[in-house]
C-alpha atoms as a PDB file:
ATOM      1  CA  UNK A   1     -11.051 -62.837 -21.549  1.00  0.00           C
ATOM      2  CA  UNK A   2      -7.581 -62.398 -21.352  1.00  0.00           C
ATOM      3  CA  UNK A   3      -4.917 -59.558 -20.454  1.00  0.00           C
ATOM      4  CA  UNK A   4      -4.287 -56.703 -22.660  1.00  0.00           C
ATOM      5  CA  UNK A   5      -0.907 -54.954 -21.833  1.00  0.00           C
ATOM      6  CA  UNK A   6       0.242 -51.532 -23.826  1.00  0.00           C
ATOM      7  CA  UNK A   7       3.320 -49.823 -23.888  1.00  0.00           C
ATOM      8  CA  UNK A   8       2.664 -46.192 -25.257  1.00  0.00           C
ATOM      9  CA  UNK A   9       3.996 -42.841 -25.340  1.00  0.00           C
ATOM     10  CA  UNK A  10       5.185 -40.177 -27.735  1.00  0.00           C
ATOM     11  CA  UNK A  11       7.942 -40.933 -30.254  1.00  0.00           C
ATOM     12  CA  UNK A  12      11.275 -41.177 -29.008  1.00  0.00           C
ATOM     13  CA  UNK A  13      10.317 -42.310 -25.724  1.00  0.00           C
ATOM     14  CA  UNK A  14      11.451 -45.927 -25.585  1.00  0.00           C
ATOM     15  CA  UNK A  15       8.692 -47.961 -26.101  1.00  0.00           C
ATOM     16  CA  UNK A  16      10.135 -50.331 -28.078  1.00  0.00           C
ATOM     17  CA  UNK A  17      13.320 -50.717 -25.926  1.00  0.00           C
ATOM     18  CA  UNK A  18      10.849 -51.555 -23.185  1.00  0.00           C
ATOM     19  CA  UNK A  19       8.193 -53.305 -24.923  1.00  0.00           C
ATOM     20  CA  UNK A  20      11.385 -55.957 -25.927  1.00  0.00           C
ATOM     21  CA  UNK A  21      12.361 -55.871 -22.064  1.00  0.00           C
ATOM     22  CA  UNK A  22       8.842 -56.909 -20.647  1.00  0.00           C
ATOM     23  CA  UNK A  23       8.879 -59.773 -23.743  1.00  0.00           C
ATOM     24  CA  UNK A  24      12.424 -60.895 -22.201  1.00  0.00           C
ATOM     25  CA  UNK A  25      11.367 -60.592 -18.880  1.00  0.00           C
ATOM     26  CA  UNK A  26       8.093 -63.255 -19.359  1.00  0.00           C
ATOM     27  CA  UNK A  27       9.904 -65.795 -21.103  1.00  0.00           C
ATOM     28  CA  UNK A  28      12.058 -65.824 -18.507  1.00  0.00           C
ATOM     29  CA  UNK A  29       9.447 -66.258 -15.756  1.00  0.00           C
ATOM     30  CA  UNK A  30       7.921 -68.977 -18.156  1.00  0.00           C
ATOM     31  CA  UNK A  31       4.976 -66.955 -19.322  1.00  0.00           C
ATOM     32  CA  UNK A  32       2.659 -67.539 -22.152  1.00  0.00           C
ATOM     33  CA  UNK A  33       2.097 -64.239 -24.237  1.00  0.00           C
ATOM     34  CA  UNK A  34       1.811 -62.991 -27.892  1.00  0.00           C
ATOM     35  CA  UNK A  35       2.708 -59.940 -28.726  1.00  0.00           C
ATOM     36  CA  UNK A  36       1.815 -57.138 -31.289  1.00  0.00           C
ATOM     37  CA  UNK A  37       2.920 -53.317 -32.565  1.00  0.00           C
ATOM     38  CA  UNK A  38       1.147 -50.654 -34.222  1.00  0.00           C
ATOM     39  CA  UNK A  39       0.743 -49.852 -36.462  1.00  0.00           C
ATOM     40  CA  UNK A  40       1.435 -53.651 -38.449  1.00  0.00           C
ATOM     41  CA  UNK A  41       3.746 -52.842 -41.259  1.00  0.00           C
ATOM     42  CA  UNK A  42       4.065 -56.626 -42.290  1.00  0.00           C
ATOM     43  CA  UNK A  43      -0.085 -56.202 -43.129  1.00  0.00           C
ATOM     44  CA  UNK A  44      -1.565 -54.928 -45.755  1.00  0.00           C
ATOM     45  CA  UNK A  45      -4.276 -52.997 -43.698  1.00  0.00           C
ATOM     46  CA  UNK A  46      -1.425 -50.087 -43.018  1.00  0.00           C
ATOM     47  CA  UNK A  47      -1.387 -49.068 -46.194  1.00  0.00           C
ATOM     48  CA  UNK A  48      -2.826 -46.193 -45.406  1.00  0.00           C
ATOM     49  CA  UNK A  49      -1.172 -45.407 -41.848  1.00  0.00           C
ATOM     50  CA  UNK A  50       2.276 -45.711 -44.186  1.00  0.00           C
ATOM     51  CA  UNK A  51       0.840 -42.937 -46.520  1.00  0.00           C
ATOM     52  CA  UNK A  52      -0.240 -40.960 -43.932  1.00  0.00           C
ATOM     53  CA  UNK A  53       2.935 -40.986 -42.122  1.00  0.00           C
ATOM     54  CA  UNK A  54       5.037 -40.833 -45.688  1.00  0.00           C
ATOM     55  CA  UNK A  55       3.417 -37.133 -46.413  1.00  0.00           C
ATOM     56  CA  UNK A  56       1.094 -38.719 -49.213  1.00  0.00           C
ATOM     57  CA  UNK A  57      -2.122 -36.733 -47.874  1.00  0.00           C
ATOM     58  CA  UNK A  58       0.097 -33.978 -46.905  1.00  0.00           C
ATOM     59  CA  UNK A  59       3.374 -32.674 -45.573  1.00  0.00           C
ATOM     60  CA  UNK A  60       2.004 -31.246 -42.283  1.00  0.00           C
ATOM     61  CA  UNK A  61      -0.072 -33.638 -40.154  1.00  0.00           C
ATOM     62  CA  UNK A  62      -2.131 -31.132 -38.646  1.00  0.00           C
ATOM     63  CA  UNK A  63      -3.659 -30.620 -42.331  1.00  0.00           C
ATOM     64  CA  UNK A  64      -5.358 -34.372 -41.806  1.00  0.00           C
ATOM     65  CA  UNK A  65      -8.288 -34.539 -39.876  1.00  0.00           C
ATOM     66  CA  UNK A  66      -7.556 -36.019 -36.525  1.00  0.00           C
ATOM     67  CA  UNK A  67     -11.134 -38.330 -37.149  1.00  0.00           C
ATOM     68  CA  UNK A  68      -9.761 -39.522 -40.740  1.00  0.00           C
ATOM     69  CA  UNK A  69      -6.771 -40.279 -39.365  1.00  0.00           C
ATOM     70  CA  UNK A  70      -8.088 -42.549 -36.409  1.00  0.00           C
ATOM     71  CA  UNK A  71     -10.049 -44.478 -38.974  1.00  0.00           C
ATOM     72  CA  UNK A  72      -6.626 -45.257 -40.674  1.00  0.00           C
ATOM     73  CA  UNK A  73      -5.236 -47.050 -37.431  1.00  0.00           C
ATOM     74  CA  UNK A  74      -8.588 -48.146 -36.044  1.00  0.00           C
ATOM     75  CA  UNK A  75      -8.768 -50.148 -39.399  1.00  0.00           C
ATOM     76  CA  UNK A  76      -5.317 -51.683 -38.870  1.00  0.00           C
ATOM     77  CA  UNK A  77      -5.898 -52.550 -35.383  1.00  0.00           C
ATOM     78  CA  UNK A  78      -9.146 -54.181 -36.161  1.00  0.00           C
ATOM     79  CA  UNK A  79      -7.499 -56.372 -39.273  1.00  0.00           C
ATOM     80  CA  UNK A  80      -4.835 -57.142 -36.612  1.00  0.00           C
ATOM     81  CA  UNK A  81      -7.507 -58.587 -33.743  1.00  0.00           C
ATOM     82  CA  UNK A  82      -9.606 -60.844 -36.203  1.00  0.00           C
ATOM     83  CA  UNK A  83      -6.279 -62.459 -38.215  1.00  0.00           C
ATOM     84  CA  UNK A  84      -4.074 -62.341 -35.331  1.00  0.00           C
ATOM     85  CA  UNK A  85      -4.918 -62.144 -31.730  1.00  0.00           C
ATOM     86  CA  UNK A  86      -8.657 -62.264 -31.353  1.00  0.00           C
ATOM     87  CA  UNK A  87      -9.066 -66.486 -30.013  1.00  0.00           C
ATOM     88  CA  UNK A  88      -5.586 -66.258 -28.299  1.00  0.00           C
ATOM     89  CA  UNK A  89      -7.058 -63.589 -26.384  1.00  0.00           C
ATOM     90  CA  UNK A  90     -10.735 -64.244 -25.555  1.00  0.00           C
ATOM     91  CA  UNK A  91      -9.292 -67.396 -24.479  1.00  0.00           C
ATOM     92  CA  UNK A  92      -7.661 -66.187 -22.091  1.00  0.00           C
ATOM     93  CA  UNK A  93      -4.319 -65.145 -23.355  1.00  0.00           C
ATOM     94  CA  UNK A  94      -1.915 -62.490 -22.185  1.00  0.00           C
ATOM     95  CA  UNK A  95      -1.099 -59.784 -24.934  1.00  0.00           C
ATOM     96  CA  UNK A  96       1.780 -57.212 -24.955  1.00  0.00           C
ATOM     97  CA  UNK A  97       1.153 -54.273 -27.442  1.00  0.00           C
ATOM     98  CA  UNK A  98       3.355 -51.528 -28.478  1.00  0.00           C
ATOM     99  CA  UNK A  99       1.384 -49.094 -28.785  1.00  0.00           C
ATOM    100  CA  UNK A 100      -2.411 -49.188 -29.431  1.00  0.00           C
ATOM    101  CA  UNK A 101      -5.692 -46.821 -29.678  1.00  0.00           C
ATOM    102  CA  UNK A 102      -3.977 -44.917 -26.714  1.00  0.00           C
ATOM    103  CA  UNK A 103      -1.766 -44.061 -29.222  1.00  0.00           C
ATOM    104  CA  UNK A 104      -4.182 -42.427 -30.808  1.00  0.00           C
ATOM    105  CA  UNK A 105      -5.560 -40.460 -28.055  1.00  0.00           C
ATOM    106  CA  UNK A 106      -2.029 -39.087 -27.911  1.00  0.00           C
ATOM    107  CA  UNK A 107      -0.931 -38.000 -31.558  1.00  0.00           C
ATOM    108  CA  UNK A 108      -4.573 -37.189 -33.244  1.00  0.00           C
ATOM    109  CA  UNK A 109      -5.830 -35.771 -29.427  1.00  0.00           C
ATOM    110  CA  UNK A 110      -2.724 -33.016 -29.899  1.00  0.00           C
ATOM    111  CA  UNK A 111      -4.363 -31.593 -33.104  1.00  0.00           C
ATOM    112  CA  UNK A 112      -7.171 -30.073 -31.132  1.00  0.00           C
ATOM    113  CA  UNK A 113      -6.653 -27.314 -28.775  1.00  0.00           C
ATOM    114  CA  UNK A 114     -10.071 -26.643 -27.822  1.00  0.00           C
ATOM    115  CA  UNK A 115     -10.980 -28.968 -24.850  1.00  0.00           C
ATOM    116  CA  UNK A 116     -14.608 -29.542 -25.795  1.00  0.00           C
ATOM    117  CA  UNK A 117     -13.652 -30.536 -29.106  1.00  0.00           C
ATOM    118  CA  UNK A 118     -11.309 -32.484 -28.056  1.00  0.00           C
ATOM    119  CA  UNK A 119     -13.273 -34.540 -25.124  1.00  0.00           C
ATOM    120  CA  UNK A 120     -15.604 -34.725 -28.148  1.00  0.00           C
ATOM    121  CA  UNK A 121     -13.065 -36.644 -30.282  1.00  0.00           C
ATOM    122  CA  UNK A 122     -11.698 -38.823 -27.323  1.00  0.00           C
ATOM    123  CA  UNK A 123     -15.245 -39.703 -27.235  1.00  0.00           C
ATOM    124  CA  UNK A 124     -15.711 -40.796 -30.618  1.00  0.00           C
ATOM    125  CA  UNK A 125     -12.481 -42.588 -30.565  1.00  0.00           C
ATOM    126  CA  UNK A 126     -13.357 -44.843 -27.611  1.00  0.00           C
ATOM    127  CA  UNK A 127     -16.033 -45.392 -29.423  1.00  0.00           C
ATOM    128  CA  UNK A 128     -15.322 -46.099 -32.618  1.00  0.00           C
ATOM    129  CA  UNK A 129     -12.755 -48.918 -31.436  1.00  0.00           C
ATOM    130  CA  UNK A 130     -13.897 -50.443 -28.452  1.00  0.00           C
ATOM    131  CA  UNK A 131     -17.622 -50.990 -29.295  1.00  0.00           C
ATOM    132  CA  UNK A 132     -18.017 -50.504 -32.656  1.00  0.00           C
ATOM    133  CA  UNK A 133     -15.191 -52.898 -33.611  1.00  0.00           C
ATOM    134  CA  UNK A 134     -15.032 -54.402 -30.326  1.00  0.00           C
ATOM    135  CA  UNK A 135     -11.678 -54.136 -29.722  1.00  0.00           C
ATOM    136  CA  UNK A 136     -10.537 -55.252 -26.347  1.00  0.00           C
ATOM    137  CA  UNK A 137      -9.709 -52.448 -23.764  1.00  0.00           C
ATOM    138  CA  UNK A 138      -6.293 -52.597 -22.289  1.00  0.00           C
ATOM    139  CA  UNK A 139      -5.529 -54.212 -18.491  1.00  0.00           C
ATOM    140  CA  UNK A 140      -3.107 -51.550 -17.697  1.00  0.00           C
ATOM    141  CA  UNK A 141      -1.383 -48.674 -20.367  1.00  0.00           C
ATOM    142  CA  UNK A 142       2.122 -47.559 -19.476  1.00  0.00           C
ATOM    143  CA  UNK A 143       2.309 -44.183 -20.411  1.00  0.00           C
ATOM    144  CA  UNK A 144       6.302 -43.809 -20.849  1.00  0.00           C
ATOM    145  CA  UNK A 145       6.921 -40.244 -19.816  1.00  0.00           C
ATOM    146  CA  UNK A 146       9.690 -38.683 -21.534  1.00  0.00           C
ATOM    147  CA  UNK A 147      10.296 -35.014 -21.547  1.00  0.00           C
ATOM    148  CA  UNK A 148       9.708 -33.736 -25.658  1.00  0.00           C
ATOM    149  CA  UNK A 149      12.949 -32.331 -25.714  1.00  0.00           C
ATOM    150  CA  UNK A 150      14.990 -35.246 -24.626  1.00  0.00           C
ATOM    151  CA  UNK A 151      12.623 -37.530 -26.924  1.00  0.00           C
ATOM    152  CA  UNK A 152      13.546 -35.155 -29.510  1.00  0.00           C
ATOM    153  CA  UNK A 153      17.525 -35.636 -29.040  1.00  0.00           C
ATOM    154  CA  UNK A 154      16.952 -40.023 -28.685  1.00  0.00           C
ATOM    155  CA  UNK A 155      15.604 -39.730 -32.401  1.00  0.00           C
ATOM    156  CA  UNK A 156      18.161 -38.037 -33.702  1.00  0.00           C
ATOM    157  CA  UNK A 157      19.388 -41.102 -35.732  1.00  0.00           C
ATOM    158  CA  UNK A 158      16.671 -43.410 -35.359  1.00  0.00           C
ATOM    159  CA  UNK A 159      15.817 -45.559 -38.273  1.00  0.00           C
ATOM    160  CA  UNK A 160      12.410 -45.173 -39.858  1.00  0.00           C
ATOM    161  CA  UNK A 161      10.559 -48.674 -38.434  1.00  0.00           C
ATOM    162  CA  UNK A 162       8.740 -48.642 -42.242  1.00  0.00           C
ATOM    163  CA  UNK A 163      10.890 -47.479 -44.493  1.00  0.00           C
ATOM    164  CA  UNK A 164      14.073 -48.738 -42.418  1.00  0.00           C
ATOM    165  CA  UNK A 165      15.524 -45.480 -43.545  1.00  0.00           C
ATOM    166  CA  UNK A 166      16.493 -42.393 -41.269  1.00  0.00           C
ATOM    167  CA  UNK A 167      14.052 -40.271 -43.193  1.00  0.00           C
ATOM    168  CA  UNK A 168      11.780 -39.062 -40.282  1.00  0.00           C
ATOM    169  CA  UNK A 169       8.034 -39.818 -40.795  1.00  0.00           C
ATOM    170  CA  UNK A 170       5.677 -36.309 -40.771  1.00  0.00           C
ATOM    171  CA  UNK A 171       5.393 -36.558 -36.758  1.00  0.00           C
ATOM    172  CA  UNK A 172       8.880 -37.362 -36.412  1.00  0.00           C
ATOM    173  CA  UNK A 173      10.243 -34.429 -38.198  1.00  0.00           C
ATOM    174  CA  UNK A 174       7.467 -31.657 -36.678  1.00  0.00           C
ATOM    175  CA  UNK A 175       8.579 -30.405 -33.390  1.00  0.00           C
ATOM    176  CA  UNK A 176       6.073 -28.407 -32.801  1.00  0.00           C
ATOM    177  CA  UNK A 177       3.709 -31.552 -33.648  1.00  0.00           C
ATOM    178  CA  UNK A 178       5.510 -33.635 -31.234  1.00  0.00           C
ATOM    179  CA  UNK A 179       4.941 -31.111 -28.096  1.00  0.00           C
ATOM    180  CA  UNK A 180       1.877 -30.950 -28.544  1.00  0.00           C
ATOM    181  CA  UNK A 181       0.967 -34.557 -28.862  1.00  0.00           C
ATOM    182  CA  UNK A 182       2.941 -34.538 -25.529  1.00  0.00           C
ATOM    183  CA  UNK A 183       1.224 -32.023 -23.961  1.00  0.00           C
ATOM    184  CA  UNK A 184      -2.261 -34.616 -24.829  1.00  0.00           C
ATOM    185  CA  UNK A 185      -0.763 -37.258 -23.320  1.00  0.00           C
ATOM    186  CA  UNK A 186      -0.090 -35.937 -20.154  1.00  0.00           C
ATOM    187  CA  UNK A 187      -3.568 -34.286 -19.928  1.00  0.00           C
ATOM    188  CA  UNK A 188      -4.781 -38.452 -20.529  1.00  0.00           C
ATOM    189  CA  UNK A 189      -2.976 -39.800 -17.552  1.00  0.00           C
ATOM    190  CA  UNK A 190      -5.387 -39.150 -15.075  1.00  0.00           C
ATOM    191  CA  UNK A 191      -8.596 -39.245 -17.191  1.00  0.00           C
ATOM    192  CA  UNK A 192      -8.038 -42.818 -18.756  1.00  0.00           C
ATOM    193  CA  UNK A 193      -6.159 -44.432 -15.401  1.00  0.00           C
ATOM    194  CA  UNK A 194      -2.839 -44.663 -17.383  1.00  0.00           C
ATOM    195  CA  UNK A 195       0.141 -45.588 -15.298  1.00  0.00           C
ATOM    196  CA  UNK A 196       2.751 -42.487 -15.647  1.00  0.00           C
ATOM    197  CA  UNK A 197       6.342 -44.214 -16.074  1.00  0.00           C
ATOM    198  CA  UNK A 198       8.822 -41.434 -15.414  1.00  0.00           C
ATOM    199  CA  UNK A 199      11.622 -41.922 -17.459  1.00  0.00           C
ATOM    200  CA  UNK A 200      13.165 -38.403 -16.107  1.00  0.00           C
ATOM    201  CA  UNK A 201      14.587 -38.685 -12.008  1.00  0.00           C
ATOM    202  CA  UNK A 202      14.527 -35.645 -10.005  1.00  0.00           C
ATOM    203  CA  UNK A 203      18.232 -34.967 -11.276  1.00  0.00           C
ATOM    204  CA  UNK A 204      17.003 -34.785 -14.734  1.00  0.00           C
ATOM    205  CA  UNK A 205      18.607 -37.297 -15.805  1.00  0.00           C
ATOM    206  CA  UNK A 206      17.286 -40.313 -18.132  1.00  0.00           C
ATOM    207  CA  UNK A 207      16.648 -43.256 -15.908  1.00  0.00           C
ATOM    208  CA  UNK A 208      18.125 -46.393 -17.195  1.00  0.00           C
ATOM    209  CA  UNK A 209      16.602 -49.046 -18.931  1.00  0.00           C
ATOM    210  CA  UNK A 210      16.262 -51.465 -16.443  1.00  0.00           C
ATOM    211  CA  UNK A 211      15.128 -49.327 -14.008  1.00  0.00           C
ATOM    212  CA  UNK A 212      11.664 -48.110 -16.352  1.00  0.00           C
ATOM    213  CA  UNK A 213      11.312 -52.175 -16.952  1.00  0.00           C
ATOM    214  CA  UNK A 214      11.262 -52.291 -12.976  1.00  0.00           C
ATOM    215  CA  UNK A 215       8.740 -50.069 -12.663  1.00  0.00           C
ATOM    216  CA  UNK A 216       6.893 -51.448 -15.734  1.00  0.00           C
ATOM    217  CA  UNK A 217       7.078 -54.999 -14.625  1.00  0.00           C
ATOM    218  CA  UNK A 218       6.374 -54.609 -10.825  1.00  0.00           C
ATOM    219  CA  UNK A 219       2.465 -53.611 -12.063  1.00  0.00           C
ATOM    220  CA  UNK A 220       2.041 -56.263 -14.234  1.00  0.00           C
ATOM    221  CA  UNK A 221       3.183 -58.725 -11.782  1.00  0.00           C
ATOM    222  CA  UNK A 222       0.581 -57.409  -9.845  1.00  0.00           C
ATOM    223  CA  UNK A 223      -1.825 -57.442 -12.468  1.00  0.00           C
ATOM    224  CA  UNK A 224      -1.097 -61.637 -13.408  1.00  0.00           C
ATOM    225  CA  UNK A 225      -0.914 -62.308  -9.804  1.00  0.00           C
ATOM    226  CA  UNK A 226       2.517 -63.659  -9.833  1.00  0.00           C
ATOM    227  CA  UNK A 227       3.360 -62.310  -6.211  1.00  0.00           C
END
């Protein structure tokens, strides 16, 4: 099997930025790697992550079940694996994903407040993808840590990855959403072995790009044995 690196974290909180870095930063080494981002807008089997996030089922995301959402991006990912990844990968391959079922735990994981119900969903999730579809669990998950309020203020004027519009998607534009999908997150850390990339210093102030790619890349060197 090969090596499953993800990028995650709430919106807002640079994982593209560094999920391009760590792509720049293996070619340059000379590594082999494909790469992949959920959800897959260029494939058909998001049609119904893009109406969920449009408002289709409903304005407010807490209205969708967290379980019936899942099964929206489980489907994707799974579609994604067989057409795209899956021999690359079981063949040894090294994969870099932005964003993946951790993503999942983090956004559908913030509708429930109740902790039993909610180990009871993070249950069903695991689950669900990783041995009912047999999708491949991750190598190492970088959990980029950026404080809600300062995510909040980078998407300010971000375009809309689907619709390549500034029109914010129904998690974009719900602050209250996006705190407490936060608030999930860092709960997950610990529980699911998730490296915590600060993206805060002690000052308070952002760290800069290359110093988060540091961080990022100094585990997976580690992690491919390239020391």
């Amino acid at each position: 099997m090969g090596k499953l690196f993800v990028i995650d974290g709430t919106d807002g909180s640079g994982k593209q930025t560094q999920f391009k870095k760590l792509q720049e930063r293996l070619t340059k080494e000379g590594i082999d790697y494909k790469t992949v981002s959920f959800p897959n807008y260029d494939s058909p089997s998001s049609s119904l992550v893009k109406m969920y996030l449009s408002g289709e089922f409903g304005e407010d995301p807490n209205s969708i079940s967290p379980y019936i959402a899942s099964t929206f991006y489980a489907a994707d990912r799974y579609a994604t694996f067989k057409k795209g990844y899956q021999d690359y990968y079981n063949k040894g391959g090294i994969i870099l994903a932005d964003r993946y079922t951790t993503a999942n735990m983090v956004h559908q994981a913030g509708k429930i407040s109740e902790e039993k119900e909610r180990e009871k969903f993070l249950n069903w999730l695991f689950d669900l993808e990783f041995n009912l579809y047999g999708l491949p669990k991750p190598s190492q998950v970088f959990f980029l840590n950026m404080p809600i309020e300062k995510a909040i203020k980078l998407m300010e004027n971000r375009e809309n990855k689907f619709s390549h519009t500034q029109v914010k998607d129904i998690h974009e534009r719900n602050p209250k959403y996006l705190e407490e999908s936060y608030k999930a997150a860092c709960s997950l850390v610990d529980k699911y072995n998730w490296n915590e990339i600060k993206c805060v210093n002690k000052e308070g102030k952002i760290k800069t790009i290359d110093e988060i790619h540091e961080e990022i890349f100094k585990i997976v060197k580690k992690e491919l044995n390239l020391e």
